[in-house]
C-alpha atoms as a PDB file:
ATOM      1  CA  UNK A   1       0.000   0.000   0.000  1.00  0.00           C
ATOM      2  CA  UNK A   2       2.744   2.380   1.165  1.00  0.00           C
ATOM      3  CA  UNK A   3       4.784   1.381  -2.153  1.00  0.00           C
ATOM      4  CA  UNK A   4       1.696   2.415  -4.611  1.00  0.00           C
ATOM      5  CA  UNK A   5       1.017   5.481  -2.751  1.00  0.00           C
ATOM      6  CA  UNK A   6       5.197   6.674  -3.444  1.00  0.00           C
ATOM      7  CA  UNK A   7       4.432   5.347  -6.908  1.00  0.00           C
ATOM      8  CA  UNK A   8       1.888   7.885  -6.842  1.00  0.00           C
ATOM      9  CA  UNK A   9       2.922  11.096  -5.173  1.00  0.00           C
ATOM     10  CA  UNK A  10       6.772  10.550  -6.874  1.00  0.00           C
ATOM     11  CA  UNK A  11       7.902   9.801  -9.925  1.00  0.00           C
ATOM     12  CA  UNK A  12       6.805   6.993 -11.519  1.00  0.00           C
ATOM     13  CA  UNK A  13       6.916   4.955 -14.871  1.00  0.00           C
ATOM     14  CA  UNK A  14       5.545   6.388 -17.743  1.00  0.00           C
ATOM     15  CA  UNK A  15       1.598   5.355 -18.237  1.00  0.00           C
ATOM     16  CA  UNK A  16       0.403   5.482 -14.953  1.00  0.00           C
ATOM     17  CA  UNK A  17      -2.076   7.758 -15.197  1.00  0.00           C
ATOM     18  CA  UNK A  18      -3.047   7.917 -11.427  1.00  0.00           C
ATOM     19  CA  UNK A  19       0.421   9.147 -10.923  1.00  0.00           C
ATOM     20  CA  UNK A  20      -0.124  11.530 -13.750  1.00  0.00           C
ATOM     21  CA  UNK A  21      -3.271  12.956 -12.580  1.00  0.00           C
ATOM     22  CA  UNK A  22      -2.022  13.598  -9.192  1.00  0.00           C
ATOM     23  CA  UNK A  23       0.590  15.848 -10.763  1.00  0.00           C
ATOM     24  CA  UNK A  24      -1.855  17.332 -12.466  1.00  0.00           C
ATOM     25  CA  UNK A  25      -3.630  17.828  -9.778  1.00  0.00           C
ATOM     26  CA  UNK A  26      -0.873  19.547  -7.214  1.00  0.00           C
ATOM     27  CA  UNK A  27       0.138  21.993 -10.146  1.00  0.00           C
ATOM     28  CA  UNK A  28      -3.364  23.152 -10.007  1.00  0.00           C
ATOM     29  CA  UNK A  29      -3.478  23.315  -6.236  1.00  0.00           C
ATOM     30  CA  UNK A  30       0.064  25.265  -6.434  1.00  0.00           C
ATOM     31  CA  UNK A  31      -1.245  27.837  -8.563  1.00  0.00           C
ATOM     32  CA  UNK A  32      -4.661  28.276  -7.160  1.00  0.00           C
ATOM     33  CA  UNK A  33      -2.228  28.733  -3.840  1.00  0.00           C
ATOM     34  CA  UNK A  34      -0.911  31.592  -5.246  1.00  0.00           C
ATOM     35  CA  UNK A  35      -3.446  33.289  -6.830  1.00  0.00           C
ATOM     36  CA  UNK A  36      -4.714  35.174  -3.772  1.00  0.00           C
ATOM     37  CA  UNK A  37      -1.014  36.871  -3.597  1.00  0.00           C
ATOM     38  CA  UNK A  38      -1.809  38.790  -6.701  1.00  0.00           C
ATOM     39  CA  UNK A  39      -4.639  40.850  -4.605  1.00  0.00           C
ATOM     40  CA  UNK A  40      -3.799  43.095  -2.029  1.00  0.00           C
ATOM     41  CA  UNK A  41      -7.524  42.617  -0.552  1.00  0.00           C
ATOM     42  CA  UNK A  42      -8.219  39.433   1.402  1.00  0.00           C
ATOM     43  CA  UNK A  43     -11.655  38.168   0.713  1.00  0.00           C
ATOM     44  CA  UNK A  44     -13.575  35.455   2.189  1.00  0.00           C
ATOM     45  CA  UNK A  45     -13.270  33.467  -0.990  1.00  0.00           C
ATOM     46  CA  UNK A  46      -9.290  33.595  -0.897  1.00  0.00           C
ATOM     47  CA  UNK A  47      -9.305  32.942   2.681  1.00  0.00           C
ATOM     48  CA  UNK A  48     -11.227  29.220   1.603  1.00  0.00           C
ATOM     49  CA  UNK A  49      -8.729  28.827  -1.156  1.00  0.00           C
ATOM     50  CA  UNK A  50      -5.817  29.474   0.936  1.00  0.00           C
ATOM     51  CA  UNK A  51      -7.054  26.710   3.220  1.00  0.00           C
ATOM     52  CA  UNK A  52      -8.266  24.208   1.570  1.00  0.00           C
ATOM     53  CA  UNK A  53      -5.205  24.442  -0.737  1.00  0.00           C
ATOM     54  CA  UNK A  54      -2.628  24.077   2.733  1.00  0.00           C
ATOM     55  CA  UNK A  55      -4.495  20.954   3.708  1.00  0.00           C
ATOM     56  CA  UNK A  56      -4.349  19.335   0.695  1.00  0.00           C
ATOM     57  CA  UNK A  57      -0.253  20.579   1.269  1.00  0.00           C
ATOM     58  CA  UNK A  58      -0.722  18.974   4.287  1.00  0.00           C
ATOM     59  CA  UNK A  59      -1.733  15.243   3.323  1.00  0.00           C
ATOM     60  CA  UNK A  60       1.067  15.495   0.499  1.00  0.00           C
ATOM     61  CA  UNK A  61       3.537  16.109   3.169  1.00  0.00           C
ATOM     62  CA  UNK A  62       2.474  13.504   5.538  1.00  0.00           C
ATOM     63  CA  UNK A  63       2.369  11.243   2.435  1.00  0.00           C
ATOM     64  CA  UNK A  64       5.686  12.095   1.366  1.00  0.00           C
ATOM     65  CA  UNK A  65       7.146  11.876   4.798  1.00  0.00           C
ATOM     66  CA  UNK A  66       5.431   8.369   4.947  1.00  0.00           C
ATOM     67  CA  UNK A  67       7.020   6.825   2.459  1.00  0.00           C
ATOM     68  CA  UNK A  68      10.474   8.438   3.034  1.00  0.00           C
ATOM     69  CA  UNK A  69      12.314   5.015   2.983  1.00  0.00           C
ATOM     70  CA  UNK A  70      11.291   4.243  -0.565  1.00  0.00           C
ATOM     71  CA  UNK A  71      12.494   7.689  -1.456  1.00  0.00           C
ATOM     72  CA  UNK A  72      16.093   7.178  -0.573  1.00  0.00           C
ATOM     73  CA  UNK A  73      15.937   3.359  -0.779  1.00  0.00           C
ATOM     74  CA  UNK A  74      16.332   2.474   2.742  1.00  0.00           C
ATOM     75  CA  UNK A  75      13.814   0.765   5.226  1.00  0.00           C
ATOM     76  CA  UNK A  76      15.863   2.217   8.494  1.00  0.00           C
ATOM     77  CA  UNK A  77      14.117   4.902  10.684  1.00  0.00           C
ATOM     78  CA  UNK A  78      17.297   7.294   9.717  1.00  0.00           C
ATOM     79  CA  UNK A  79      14.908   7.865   6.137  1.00  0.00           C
ATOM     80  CA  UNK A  80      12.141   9.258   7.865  1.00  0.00           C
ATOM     81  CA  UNK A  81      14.753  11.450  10.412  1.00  0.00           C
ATOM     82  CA  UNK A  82      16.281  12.691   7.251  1.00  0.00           C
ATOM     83  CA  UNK A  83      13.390  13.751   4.984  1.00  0.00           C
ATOM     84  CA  UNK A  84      12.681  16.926   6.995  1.00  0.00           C
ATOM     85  CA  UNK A  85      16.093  18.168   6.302  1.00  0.00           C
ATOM     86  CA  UNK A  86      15.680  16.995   2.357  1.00  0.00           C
ATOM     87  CA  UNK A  87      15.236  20.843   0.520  1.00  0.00           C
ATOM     88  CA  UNK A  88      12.124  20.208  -1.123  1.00  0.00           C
ATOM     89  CA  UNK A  89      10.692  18.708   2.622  1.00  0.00           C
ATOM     90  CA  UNK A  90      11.675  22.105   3.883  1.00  0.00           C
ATOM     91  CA  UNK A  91      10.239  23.951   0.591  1.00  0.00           C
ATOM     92  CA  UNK A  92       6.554  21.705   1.563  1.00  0.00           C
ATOM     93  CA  UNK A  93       7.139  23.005   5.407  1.00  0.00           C
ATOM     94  CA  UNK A  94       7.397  26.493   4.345  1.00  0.00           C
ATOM     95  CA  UNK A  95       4.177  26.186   2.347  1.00  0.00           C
ATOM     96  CA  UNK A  96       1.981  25.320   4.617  1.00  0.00           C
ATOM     97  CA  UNK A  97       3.554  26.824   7.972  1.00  0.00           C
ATOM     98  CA  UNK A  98       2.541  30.800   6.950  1.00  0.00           C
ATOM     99  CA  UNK A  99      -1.051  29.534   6.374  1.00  0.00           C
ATOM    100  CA  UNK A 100      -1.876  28.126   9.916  1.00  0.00           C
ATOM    101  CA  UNK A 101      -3.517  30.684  11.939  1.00  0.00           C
ATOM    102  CA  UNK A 102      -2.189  28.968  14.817  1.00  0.00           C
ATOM    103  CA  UNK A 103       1.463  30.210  14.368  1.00  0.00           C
ATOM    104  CA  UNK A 104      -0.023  33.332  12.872  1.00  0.00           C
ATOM    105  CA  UNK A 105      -1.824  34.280  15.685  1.00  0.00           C
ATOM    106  CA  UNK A 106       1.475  33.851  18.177  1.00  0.00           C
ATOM    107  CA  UNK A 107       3.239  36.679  16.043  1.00  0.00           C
ATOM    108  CA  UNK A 108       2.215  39.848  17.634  1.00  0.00           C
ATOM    109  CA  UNK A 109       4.446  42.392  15.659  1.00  0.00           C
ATOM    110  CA  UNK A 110       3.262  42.918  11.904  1.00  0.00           C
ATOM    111  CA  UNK A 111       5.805  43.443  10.343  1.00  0.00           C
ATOM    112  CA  UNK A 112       7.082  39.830  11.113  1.00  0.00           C
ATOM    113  CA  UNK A 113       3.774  38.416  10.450  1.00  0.00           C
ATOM    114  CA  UNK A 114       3.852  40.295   7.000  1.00  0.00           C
ATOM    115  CA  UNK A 115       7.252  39.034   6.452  1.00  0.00           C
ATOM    116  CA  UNK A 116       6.420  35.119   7.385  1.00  0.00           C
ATOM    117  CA  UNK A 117       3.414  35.473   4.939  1.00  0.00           C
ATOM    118  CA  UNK A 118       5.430  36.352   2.263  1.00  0.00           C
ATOM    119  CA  UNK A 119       7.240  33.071   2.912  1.00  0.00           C
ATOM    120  CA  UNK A 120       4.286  31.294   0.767  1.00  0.00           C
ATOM    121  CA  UNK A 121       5.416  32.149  -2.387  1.00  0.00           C
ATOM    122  CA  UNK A 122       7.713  29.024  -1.902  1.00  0.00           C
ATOM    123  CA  UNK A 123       4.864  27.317  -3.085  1.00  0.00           C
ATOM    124  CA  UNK A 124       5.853  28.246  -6.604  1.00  0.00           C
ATOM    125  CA  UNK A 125       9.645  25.971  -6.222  1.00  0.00           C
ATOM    126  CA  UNK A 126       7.190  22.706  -5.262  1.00  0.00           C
ATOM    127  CA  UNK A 127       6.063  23.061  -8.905  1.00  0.00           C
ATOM    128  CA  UNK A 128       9.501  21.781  -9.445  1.00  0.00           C
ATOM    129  CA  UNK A 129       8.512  18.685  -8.269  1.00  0.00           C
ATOM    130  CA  UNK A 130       5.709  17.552 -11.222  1.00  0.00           C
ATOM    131  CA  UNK A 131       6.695  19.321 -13.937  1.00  0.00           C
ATOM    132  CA  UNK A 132       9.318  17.360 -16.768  1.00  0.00           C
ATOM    133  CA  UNK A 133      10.415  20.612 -18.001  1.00  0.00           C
ATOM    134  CA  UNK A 134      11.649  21.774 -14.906  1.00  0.00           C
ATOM    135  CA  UNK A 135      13.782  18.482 -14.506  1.00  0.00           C
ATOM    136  CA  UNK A 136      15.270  18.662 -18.491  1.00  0.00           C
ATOM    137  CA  UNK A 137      15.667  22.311 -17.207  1.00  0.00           C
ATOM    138  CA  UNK A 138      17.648  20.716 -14.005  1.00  0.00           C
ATOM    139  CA  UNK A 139      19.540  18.582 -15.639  1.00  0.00           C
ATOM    140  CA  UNK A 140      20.644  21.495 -18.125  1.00  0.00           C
ATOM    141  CA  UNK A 141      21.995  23.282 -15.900  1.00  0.00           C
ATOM    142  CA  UNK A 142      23.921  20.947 -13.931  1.00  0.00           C
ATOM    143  CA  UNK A 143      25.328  20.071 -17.403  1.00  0.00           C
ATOM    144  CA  UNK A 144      26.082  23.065 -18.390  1.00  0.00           C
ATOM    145  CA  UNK A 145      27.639  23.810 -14.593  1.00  0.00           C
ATOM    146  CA  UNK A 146      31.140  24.579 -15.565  1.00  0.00           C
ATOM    147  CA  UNK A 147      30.535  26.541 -18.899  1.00  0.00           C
ATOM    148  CA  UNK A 148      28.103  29.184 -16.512  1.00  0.00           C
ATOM    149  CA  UNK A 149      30.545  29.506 -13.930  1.00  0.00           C
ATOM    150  CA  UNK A 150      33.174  30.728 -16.624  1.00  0.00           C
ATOM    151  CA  UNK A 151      30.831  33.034 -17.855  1.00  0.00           C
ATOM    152  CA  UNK A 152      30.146  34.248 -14.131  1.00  0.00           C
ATOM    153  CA  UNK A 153      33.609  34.338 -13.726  1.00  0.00           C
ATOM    154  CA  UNK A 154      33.996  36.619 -16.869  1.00  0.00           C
ATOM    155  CA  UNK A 155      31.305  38.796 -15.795  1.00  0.00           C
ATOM    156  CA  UNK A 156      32.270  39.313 -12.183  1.00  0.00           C
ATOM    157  CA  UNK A 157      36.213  40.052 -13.468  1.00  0.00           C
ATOM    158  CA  UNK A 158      35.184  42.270 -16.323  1.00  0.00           C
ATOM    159  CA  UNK A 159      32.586  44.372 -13.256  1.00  0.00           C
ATOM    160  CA  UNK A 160      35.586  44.708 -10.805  1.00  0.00           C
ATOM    161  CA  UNK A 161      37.818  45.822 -13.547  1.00  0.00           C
ATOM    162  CA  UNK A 162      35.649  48.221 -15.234  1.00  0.00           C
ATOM    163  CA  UNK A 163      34.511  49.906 -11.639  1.00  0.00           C
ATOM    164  CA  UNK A 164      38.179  50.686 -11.127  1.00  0.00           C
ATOM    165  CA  UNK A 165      38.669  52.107 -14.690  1.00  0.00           C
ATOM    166  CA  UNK A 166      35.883  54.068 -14.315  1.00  0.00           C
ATOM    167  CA  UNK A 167      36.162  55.334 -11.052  1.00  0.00           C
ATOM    168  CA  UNK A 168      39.711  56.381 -11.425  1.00  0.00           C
ATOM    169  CA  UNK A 169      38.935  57.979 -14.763  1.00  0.00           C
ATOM    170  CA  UNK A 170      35.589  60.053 -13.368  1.00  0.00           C
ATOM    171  CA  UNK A 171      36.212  60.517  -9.322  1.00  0.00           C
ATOM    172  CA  UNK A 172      33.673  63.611  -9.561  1.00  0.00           C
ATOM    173  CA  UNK A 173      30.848  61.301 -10.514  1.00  0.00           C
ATOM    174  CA  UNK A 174      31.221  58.472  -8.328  1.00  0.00           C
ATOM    175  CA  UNK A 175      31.580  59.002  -4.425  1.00  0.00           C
ATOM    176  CA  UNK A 176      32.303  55.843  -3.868  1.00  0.00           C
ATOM    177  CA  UNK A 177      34.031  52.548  -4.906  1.00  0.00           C
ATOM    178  CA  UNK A 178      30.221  50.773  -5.057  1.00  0.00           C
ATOM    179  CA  UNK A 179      28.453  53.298  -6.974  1.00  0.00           C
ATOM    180  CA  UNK A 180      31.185  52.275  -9.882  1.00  0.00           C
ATOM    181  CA  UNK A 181      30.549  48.764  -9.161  1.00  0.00           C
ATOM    182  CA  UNK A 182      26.389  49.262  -9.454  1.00  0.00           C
ATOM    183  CA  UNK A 183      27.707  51.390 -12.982  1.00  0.00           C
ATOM    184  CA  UNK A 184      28.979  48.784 -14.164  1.00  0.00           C
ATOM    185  CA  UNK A 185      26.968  46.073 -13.386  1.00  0.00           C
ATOM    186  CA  UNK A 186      24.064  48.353 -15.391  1.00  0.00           C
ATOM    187  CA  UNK A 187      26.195  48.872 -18.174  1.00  0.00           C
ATOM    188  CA  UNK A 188      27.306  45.202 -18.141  1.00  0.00           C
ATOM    189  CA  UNK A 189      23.521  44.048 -18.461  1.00  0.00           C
ATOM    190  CA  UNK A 190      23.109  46.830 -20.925  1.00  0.00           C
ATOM    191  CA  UNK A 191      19.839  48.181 -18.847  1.00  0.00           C
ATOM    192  CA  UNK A 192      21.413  51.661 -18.544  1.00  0.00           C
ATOM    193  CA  UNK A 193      18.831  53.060 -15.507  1.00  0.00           C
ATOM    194  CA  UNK A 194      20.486  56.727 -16.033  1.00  0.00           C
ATOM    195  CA  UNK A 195      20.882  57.374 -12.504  1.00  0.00           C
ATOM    196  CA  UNK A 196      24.539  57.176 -12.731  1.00  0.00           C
ATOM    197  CA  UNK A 197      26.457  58.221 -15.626  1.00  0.00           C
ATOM    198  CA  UNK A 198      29.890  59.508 -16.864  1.00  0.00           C
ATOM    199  CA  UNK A 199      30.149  63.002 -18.408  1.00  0.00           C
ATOM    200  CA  UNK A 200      33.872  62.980 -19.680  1.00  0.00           C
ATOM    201  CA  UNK A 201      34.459  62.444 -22.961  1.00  0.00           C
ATOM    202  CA  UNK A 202      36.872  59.221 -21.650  1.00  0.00           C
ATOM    203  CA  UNK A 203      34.236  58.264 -19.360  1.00  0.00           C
ATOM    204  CA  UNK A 204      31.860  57.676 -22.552  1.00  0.00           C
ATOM    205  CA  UNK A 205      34.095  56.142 -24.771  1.00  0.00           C
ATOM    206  CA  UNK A 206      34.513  53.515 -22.081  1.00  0.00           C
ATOM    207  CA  UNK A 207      30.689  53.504 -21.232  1.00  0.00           C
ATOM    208  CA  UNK A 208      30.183  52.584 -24.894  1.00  0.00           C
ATOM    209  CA  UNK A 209      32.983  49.838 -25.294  1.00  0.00           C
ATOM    210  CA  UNK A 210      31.332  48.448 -22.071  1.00  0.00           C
ATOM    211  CA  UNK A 211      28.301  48.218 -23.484  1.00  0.00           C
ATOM    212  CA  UNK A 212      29.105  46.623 -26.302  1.00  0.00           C
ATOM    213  CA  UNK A 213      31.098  43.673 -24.408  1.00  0.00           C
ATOM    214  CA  UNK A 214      27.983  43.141 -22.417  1.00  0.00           C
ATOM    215  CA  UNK A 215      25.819  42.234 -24.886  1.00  0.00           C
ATOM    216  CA  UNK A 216      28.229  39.657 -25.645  1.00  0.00           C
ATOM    217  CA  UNK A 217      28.800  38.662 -21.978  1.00  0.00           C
ATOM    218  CA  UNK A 218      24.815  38.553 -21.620  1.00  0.00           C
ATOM    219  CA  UNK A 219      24.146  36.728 -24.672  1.00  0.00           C
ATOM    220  CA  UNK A 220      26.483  33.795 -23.740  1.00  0.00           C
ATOM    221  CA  UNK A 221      24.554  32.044 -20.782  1.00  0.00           C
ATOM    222  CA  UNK A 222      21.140  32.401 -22.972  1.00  0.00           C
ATOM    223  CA  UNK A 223      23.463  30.443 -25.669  1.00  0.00           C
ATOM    224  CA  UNK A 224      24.923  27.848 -23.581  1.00  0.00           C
ATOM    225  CA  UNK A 225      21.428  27.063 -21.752  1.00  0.00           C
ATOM    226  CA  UNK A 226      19.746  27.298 -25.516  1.00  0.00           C
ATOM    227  CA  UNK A 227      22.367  25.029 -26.820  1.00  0.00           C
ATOM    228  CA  UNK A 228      22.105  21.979 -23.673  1.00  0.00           C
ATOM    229  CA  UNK A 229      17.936  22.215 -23.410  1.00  0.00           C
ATOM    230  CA  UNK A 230      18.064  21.386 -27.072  1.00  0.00           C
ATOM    231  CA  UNK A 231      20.676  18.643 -26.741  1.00  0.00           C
ATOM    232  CA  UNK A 232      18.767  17.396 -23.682  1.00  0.00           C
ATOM    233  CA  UNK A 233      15.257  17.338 -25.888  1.00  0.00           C
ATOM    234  CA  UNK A 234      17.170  15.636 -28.603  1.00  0.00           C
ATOM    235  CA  UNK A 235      18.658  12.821 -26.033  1.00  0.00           C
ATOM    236  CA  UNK A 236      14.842  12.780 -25.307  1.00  0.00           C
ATOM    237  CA  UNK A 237      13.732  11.590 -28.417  1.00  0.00           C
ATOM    238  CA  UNK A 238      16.121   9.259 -29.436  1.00  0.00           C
ATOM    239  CA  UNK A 239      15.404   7.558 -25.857  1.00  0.00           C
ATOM    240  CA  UNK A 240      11.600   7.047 -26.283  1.00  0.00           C
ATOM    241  CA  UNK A 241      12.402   5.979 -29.577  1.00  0.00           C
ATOM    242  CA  UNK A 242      14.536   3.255 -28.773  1.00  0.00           C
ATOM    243  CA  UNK A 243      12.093   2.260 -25.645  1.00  0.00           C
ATOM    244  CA  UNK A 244       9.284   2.210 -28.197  1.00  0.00           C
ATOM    245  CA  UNK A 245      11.533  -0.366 -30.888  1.00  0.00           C
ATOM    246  CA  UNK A 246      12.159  -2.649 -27.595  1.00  0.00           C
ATOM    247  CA  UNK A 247       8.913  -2.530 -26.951  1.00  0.00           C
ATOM    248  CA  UNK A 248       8.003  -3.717 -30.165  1.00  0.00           C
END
């Protein structure tokens, strides 16, 4: 019984439908979760949605946290000590704890009960959970791990290096060493807010080159994430097809 209902709530193998439908299912209860956020009004008909949607976030949890030893493949109690520590565990916990008007109530400053409401938009990251984008996503970037953190590397050198150019080149402009460092993080992402700006003839010559050499920084971790989601969908393919020849 325990095994079918892990079958269920987790991933399982392709055609099970019940499994299917219960991912179907959560995503809607995710999303109806968070439509009340978009209002700035609480109504009594957001106040039912809220809590019908946290019990439901409830059961899952208890569910989940039942059948922790199939999850990490191990029938000692240690599975069901660890699966409150497990991130998404802690991502369900943080759902459902703003929403109980029990540990609402006990805050009597708020500000910190504003602040531990805003702690449901968590809710979104459990969408991670039932949707197979989101894992070819995943997988992406954990592919792709050492290609982005060259290009974060790049970024962050070329920032440090073009706050001290410009800094030394306009002192007037900048009063300080982190105002150069917000310049040219704008300039670097090519958003250009205007608050902040060189008026030397030096100091826009540079401000230009920089510009240029961020669209080229900025373009390259759209291109490398591009490049391994196709790959991935490709690998994709060629899988099912070769499960569907076997099959036949």
């Amino acid at each position: 019984m325990r095994e079918r209902i892990y079958q269920i709530i987790e991933k399982s193998k392709e055609g099970d439908k019940l499994s299917s439908r219960y991912d179907f299912f959560m995503l809607f209860v995710i999303f109806a979760s968070l439509f009340p956020l978009a209002f700035k009004e609480e109504t009594t008909t957001f106040f039912i949605i809220d809590k019908i949607c946290v019990c439901i976030f409830i059961v899952d949890y208890f569910l989940r946290w039942m059948t922790a030893d199939y999850k990490f493949d191990s029938a000692s109690l240690w599975s069901f000590i660890r699966y409150p520590f497990s991130f998404m565990a802690i991502i369900d916990l943080l759902s459902i704890l703003p929403s109980l008007s029990i540990i609402s109530r006990s805050f009597k400053i708020l500000r910190l009960l504003r602040m531990f409401r805003a702690l449901r938009v968590f809710r979104v990251f459990k969408a991670m959970r039932y949707s197979k984008n989101m894992f070819i996503i995943l997988s992406v970037l954990k592919k792709t791990k050492r290609s982005l953190i060259a290009v974060r590397v790049l970024a962050g050198g070329y920032i440090l290096i073009a706050a001290l150019v410009i800094f030394n080149v306009e002192p007037d402009t900048f009063d300080n060493f982190f105002e150069a460092i917000y310049w040219a993080t704008v300039s670097l992402t090519t958003v250009g807010y205007g608050d902040i700006y060189p008026v030397s003839s030096i100091g826009r010559v540079f401000t230009m080159a920089s510009s240029f050499f961020g669209i080229a920084v900025v373009a390259l971790p759209a291109g490398i994430i591009t490049a391994g989601y196709m790959k991935e969908i490709e690998e994709g393919d060629r899988n099912e097809k070769k499960q569907e020849s076997r099959d036949f």
